[in-house]
C-alpha atoms as a PDB file:
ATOM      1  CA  UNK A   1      20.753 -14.959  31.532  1.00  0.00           C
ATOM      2  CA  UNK A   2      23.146 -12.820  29.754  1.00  0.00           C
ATOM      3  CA  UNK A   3      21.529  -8.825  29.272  1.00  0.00           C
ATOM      4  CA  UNK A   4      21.439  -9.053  25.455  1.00  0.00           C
ATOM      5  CA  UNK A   5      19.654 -12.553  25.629  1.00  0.00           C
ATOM      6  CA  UNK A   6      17.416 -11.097  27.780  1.00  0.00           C
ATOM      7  CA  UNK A   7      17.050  -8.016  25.710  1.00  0.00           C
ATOM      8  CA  UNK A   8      15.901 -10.396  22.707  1.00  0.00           C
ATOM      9  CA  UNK A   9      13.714 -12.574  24.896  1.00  0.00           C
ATOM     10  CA  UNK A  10      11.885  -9.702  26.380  1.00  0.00           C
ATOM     11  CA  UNK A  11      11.377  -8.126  22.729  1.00  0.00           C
ATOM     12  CA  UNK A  12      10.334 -11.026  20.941  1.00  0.00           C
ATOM     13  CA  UNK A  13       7.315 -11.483  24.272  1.00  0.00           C
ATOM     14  CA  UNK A  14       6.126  -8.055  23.620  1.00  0.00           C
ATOM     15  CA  UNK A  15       5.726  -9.079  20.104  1.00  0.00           C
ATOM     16  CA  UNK A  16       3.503 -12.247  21.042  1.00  0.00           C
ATOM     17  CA  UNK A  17       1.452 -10.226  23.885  1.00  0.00           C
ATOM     18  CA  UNK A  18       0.770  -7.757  20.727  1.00  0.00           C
ATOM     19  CA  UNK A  19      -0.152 -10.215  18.573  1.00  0.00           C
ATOM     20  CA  UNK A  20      -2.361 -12.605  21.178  1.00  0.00           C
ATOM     21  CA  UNK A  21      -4.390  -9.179  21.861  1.00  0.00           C
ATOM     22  CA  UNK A  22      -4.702  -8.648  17.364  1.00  0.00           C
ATOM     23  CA  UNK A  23      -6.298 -12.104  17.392  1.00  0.00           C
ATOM     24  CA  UNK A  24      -8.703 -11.763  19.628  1.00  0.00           C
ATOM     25  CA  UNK A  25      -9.549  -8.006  18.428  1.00  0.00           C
ATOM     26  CA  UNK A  26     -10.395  -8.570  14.784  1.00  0.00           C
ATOM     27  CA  UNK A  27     -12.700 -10.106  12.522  1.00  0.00           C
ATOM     28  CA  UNK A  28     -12.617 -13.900  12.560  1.00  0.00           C
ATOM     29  CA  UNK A  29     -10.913 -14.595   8.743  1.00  0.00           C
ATOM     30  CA  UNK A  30      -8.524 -11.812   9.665  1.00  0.00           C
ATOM     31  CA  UNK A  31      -7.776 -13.305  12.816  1.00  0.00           C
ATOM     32  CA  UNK A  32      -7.565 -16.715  11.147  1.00  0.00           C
ATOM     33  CA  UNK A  33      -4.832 -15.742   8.462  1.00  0.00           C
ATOM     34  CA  UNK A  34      -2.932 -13.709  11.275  1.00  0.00           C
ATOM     35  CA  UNK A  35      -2.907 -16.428  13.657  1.00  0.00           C
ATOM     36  CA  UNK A  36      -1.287 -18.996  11.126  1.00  0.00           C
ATOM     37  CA  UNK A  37       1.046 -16.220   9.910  1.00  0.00           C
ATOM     38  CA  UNK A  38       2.000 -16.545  13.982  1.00  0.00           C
ATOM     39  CA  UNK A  39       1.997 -20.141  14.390  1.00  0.00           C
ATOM     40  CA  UNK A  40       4.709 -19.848  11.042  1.00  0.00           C
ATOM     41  CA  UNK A  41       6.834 -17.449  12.406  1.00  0.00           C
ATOM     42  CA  UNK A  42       6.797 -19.117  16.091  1.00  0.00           C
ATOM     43  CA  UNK A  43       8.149 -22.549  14.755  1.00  0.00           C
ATOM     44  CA  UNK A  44      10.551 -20.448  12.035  1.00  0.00           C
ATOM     45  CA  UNK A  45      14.382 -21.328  12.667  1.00  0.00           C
ATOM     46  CA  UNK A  46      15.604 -18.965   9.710  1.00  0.00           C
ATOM     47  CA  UNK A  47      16.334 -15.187  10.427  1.00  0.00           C
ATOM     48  CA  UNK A  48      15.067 -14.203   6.913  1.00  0.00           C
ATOM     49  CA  UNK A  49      11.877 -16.326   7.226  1.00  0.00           C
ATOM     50  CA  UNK A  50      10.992 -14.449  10.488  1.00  0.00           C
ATOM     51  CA  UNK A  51      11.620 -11.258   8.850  1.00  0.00           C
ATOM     52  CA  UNK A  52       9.634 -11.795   5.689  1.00  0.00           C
ATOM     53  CA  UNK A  53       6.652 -12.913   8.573  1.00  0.00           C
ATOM     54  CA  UNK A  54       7.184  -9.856  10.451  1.00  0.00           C
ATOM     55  CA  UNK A  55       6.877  -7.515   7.160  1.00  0.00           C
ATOM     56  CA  UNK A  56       3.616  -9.676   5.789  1.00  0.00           C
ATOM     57  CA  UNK A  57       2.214  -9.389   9.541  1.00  0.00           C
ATOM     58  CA  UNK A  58       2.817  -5.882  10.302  1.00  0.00           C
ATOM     59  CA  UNK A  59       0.941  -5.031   6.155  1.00  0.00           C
ATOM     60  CA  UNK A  60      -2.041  -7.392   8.196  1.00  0.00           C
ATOM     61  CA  UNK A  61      -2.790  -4.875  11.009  1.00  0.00           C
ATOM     62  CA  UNK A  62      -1.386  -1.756   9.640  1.00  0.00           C
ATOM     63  CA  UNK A  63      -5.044  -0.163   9.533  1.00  0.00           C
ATOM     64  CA  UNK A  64      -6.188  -1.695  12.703  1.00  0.00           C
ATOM     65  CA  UNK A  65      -2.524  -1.810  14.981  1.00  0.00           C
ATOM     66  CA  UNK A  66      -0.717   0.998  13.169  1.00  0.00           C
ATOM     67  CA  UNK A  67       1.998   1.207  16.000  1.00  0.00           C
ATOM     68  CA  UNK A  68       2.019  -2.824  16.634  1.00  0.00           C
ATOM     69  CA  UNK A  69       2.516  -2.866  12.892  1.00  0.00           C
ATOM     70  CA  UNK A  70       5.568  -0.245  13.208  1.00  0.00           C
ATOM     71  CA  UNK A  71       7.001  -2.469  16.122  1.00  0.00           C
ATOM     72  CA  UNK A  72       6.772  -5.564  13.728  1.00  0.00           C
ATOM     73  CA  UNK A  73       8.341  -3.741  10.988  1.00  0.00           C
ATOM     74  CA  UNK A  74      11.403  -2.675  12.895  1.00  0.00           C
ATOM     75  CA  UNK A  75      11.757  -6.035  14.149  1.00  0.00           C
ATOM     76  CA  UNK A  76      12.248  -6.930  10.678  1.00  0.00           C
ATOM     77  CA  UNK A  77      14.726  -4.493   9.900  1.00  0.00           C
ATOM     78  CA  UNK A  78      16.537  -5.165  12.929  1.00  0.00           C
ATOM     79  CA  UNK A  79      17.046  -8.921  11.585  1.00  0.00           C
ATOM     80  CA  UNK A  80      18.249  -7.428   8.410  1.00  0.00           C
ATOM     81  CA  UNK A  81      20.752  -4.817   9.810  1.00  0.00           C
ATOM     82  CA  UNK A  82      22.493  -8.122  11.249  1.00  0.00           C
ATOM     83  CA  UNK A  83      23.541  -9.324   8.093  1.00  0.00           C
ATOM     84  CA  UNK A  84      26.190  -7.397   6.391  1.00  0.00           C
ATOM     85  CA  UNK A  85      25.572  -7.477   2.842  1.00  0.00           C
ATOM     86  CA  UNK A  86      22.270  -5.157   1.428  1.00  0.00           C
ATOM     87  CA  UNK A  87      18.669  -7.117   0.370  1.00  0.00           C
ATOM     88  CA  UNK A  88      15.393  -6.364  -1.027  1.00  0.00           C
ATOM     89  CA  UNK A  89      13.792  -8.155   2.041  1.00  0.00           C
ATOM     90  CA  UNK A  90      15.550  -4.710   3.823  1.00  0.00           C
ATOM     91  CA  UNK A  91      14.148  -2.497   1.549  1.00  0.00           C
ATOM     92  CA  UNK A  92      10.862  -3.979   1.937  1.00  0.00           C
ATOM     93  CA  UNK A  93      11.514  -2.845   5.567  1.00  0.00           C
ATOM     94  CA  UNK A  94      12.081   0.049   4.862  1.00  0.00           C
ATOM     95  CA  UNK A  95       8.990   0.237   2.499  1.00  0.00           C
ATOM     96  CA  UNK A  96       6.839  -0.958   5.034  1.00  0.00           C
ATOM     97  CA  UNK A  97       7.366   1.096   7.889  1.00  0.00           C
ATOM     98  CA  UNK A  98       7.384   3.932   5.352  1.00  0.00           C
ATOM     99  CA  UNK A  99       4.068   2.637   4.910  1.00  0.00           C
ATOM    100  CA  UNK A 100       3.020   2.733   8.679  1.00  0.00           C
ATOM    101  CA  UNK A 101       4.120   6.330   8.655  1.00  0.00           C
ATOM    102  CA  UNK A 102       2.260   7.363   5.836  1.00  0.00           C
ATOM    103  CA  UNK A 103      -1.083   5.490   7.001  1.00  0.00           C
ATOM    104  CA  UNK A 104       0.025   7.642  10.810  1.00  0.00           C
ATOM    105  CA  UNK A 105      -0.038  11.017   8.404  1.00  0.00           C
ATOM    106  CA  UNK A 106       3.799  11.010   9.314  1.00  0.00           C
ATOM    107  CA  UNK A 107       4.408  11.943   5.261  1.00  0.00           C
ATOM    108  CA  UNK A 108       7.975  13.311   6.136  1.00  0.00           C
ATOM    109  CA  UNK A 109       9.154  10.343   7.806  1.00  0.00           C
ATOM    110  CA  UNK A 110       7.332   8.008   5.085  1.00  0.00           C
ATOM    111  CA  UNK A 111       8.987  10.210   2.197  1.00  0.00           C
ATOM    112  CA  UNK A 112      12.376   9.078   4.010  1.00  0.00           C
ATOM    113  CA  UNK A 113      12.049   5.635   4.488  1.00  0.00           C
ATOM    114  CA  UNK A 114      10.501   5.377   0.779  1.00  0.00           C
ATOM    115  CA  UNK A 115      13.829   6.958  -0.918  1.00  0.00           C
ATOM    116  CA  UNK A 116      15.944   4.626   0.954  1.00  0.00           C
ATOM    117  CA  UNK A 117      13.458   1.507  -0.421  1.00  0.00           C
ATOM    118  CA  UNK A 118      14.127   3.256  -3.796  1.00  0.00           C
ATOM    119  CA  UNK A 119      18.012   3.098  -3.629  1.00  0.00           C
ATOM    120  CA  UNK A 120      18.131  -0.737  -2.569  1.00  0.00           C
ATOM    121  CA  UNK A 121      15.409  -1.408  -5.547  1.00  0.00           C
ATOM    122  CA  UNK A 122      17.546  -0.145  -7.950  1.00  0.00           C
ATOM    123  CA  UNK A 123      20.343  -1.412  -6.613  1.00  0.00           C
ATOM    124  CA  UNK A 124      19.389  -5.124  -7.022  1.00  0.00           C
ATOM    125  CA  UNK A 125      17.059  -3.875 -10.082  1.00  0.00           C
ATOM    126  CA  UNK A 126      13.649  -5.021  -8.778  1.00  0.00           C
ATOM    127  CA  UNK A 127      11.414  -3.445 -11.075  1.00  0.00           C
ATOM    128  CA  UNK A 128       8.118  -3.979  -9.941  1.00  0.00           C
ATOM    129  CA  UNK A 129       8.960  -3.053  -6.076  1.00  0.00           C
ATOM    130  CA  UNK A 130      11.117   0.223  -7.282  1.00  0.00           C
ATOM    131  CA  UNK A 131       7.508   1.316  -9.508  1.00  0.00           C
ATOM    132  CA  UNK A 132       5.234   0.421  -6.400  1.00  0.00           C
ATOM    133  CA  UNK A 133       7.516   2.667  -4.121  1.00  0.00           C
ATOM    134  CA  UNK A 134       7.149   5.429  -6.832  1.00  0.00           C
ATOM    135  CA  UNK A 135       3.471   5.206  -6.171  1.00  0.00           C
ATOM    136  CA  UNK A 136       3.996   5.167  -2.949  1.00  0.00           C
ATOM    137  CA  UNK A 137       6.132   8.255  -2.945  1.00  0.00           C
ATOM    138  CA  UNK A 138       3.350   9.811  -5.572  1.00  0.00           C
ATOM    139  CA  UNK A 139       1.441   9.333  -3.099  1.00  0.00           C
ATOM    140  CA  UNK A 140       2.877  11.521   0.203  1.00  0.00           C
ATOM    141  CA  UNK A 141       3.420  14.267  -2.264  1.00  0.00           C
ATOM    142  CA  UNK A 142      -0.027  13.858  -3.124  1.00  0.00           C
ATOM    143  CA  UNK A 143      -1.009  14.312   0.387  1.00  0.00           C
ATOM    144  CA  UNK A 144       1.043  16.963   1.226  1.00  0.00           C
ATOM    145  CA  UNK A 145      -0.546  19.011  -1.664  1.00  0.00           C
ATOM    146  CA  UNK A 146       2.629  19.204  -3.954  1.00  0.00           C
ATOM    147  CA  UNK A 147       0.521  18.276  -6.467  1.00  0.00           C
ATOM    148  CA  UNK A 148       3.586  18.528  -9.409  1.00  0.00           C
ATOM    149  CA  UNK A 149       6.207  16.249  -7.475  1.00  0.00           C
ATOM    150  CA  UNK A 150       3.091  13.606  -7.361  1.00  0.00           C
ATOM    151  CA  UNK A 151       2.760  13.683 -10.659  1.00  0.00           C
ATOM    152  CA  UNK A 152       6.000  13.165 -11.751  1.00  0.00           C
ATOM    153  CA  UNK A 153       6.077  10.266  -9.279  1.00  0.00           C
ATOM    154  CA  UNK A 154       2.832   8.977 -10.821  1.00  0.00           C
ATOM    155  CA  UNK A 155       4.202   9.447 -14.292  1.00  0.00           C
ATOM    156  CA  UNK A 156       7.463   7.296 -13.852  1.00  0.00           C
ATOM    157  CA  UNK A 157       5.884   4.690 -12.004  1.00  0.00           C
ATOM    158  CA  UNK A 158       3.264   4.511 -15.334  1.00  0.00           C
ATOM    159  CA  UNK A 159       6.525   4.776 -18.052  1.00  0.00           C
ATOM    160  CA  UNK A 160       7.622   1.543 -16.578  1.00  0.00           C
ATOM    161  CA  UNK A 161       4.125  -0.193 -15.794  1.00  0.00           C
ATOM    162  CA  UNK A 162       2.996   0.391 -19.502  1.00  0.00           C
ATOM    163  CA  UNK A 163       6.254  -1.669 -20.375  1.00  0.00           C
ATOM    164  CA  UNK A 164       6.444  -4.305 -17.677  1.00  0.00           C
ATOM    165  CA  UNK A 165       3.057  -4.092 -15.473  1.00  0.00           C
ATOM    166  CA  UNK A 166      -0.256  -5.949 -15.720  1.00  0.00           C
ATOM    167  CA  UNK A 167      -3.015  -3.735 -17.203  1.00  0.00           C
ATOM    168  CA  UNK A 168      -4.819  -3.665 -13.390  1.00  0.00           C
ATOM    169  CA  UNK A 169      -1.151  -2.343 -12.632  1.00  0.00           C
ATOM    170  CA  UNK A 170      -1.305   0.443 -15.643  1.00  0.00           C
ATOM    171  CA  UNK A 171      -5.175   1.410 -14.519  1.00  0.00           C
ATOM    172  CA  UNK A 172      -4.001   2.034 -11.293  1.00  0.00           C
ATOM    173  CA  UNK A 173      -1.293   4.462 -12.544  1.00  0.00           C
ATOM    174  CA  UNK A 174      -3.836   6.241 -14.697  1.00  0.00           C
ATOM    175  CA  UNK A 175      -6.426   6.448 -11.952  1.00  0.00           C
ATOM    176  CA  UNK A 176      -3.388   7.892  -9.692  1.00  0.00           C
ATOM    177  CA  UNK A 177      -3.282  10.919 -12.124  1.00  0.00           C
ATOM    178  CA  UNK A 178      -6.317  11.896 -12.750  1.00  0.00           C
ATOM    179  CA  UNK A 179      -6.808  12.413  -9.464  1.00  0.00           C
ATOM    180  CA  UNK A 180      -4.103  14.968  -9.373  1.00  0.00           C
ATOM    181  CA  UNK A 181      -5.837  16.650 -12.165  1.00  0.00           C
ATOM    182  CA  UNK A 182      -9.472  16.405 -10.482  1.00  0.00           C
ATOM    183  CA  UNK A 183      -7.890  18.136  -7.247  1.00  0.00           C
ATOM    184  CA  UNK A 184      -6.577  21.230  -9.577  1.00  0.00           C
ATOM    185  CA  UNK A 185      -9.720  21.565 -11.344  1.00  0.00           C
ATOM    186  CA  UNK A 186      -8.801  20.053 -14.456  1.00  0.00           C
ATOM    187  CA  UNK A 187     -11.640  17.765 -14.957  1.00  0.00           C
ATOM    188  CA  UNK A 188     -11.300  17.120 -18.614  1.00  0.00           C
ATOM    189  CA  UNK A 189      -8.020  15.916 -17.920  1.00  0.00           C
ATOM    190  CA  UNK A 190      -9.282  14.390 -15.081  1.00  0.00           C
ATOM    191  CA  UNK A 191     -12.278  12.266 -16.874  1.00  0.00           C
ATOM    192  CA  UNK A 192      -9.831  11.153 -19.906  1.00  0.00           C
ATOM    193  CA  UNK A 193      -7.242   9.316 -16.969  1.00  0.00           C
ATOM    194  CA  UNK A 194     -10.495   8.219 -15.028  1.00  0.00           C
ATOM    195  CA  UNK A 195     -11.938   6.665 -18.135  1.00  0.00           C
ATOM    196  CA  UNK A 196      -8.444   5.004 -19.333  1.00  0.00           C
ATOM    197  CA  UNK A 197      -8.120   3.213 -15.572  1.00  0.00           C
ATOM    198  CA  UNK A 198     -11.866   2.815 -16.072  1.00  0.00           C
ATOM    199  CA  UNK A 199     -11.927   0.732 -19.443  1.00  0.00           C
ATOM    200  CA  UNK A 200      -8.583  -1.383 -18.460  1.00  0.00           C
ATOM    201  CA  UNK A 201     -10.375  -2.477 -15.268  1.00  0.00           C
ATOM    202  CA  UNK A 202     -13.783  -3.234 -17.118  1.00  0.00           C
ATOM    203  CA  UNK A 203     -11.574  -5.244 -19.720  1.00  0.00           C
ATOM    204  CA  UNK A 204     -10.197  -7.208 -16.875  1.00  0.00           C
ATOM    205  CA  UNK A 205     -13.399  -7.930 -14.889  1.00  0.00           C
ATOM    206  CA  UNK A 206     -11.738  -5.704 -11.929  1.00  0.00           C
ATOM    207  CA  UNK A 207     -15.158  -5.190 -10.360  1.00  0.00           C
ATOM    208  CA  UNK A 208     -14.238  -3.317  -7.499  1.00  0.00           C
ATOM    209  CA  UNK A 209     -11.969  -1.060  -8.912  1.00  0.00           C
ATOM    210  CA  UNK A 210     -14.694  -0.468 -11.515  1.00  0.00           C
ATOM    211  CA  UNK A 211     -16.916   0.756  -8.966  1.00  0.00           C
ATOM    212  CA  UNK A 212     -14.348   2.742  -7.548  1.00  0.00           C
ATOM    213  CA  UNK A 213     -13.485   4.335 -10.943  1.00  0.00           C
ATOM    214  CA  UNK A 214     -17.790   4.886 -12.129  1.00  0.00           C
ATOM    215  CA  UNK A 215     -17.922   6.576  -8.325  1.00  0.00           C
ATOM    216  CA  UNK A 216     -14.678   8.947  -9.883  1.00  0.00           C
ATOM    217  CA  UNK A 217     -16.714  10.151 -12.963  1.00  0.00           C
ATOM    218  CA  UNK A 218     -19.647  10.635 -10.771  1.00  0.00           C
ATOM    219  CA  UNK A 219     -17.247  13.614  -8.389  1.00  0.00           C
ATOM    220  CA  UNK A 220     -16.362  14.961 -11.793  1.00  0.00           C
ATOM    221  CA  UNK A 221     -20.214  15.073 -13.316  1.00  0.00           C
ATOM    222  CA  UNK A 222     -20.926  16.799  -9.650  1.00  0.00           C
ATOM    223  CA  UNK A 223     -18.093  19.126  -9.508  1.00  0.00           C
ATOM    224  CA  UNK A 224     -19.506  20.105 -12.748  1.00  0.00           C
ATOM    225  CA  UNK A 225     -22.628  20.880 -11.324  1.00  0.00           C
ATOM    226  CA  UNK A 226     -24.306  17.946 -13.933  1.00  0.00           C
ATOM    227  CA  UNK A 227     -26.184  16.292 -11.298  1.00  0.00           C
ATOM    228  CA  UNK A 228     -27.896  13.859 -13.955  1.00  0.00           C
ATOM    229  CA  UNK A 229     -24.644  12.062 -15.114  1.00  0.00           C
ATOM    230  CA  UNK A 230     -23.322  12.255 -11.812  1.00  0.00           C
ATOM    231  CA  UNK A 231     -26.276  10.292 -10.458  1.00  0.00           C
ATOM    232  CA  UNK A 232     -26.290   7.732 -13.144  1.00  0.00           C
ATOM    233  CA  UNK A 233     -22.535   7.067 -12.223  1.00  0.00           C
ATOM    234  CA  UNK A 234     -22.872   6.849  -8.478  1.00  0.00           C
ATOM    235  CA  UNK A 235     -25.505   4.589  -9.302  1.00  0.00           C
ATOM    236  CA  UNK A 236     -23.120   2.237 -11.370  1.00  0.00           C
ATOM    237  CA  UNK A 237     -20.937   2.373  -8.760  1.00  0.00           C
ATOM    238  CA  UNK A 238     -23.447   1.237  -6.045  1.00  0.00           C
ATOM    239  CA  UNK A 239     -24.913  -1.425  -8.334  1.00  0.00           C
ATOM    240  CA  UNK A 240     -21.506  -2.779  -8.839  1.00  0.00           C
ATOM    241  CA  UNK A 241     -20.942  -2.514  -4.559  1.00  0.00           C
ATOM    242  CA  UNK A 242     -23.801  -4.037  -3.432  1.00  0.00           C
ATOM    243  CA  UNK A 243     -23.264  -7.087  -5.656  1.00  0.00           C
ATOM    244  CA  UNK A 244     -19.902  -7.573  -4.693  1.00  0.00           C
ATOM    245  CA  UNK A 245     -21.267  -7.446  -0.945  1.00  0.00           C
ATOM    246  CA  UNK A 246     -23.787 -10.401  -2.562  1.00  0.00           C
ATOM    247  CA  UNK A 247     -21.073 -12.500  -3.022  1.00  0.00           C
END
């Protein structure tokens, strides 16, 4: 067996032991979806099938298998460097183990594989990934307390989602800054973005996300010190959770 066959035979069975021990380590639908995504990519002939597997895969286990998600995720990109000519499916590579490094608190390394997302994105002028990424980027910044980089980040991913995104899109965006504001003690700012993301995901039925967004105005009501209306929020949220845990 030549050493580079080898190389690629001994990679790919690291890859099954991880996902064999992911199967049997998580819930049962998880587990389910996971093991089909397997059985896909084990009878897949096509080099850009496997590596759209990989990247939906490794987004499957990221919060459980943060590293076995990383490995997956490079395995990806590794298909992609093979082929000469640039792709979104590489950028989502890149966006995805940007992803891993974020969820790892490696914000640095996520900032860096999130710019070079960006670049292929607007090369091949995908829209909607280029504005996720933005969010995503929004989002390291956020966590590394450079509160004003976020923002802007926040703010162009919401000029372009108020022109081509769905309003669950646009509510996210809103919710995004607002909680910039909350975190630098502007909480009047802070309410009016809550309560935009909050009425777009009421008019869309987004139930979760409307719990998510009463549980927002309750923080502000208690960083206020008004105990009352914070209350009667967290209790809209709960309401809203327990019924969705109903169902």
């Amino acid at each position: 067996m030549k050493i580079h066959t080898f190389i690629k035979y001994f990679s790919y069975l690291i890859i099954v032991i991880f996902l064999l021990k992911i199967t049997t380590n998580t819930s049962y639908a998880q587990a389910k979806e996971i093991d089909s995504l397997y059985n896909l990519l084990k009878n897949s002939k096509k080099d850009t099938v496997k590596s759209k597997l990989y990247i939906k895969i490794s987004y499957k286990i990221m919060s459980s298998y943060p590293d076995s998600a990383l490995l997956l995720a490079n395995k990806a990109l590794e298909i992609e460097n093979s082929f000469e000519k640039n792709s979104t499916r590489r950028a989502d590579c890149y966006n995805r183990i940007g992803d891993v490094f974020f969820y790892k608190g490696n914000y640095n390394i996520a900032l860096n594989y999130y710019k070079q997302a960006v670049t292929i994105y607007e090369e091949f002028n995908d829209i909607s990934a280029k504005t996720r990424t933005f969010n995503n980027i929004g989002h390291v910044f956020y966590y590394k307390g450079r509160y004003s980089e976020a923002m802007e980040y926040y703010r162009k991913a919401l000029k372009i989602r108020e022109k081509t995104g769905t309003e669950k899109q646009i509510a996210s965006c809103y919710n995004n800054m607002g909680m910039i504001h909350f975190v630098l003690g502007n909480y009047s700012w802070a309410e009016e973005y809550y309560r935009k993301s909050l009425s777009l995901k009421e008019k869309t039925g987004y139930k979760a996300g409307m719990a998510f967004g009463y549980n927002n105005l309750g923080d502000i009501y208690l960083a206020k010190n008004n105990f009352d209306s914070a209350g009667i929020y967290y209790n809209k949220a709960l309401e809203i959770r327990t019924g969705l845990n109903d169902t």
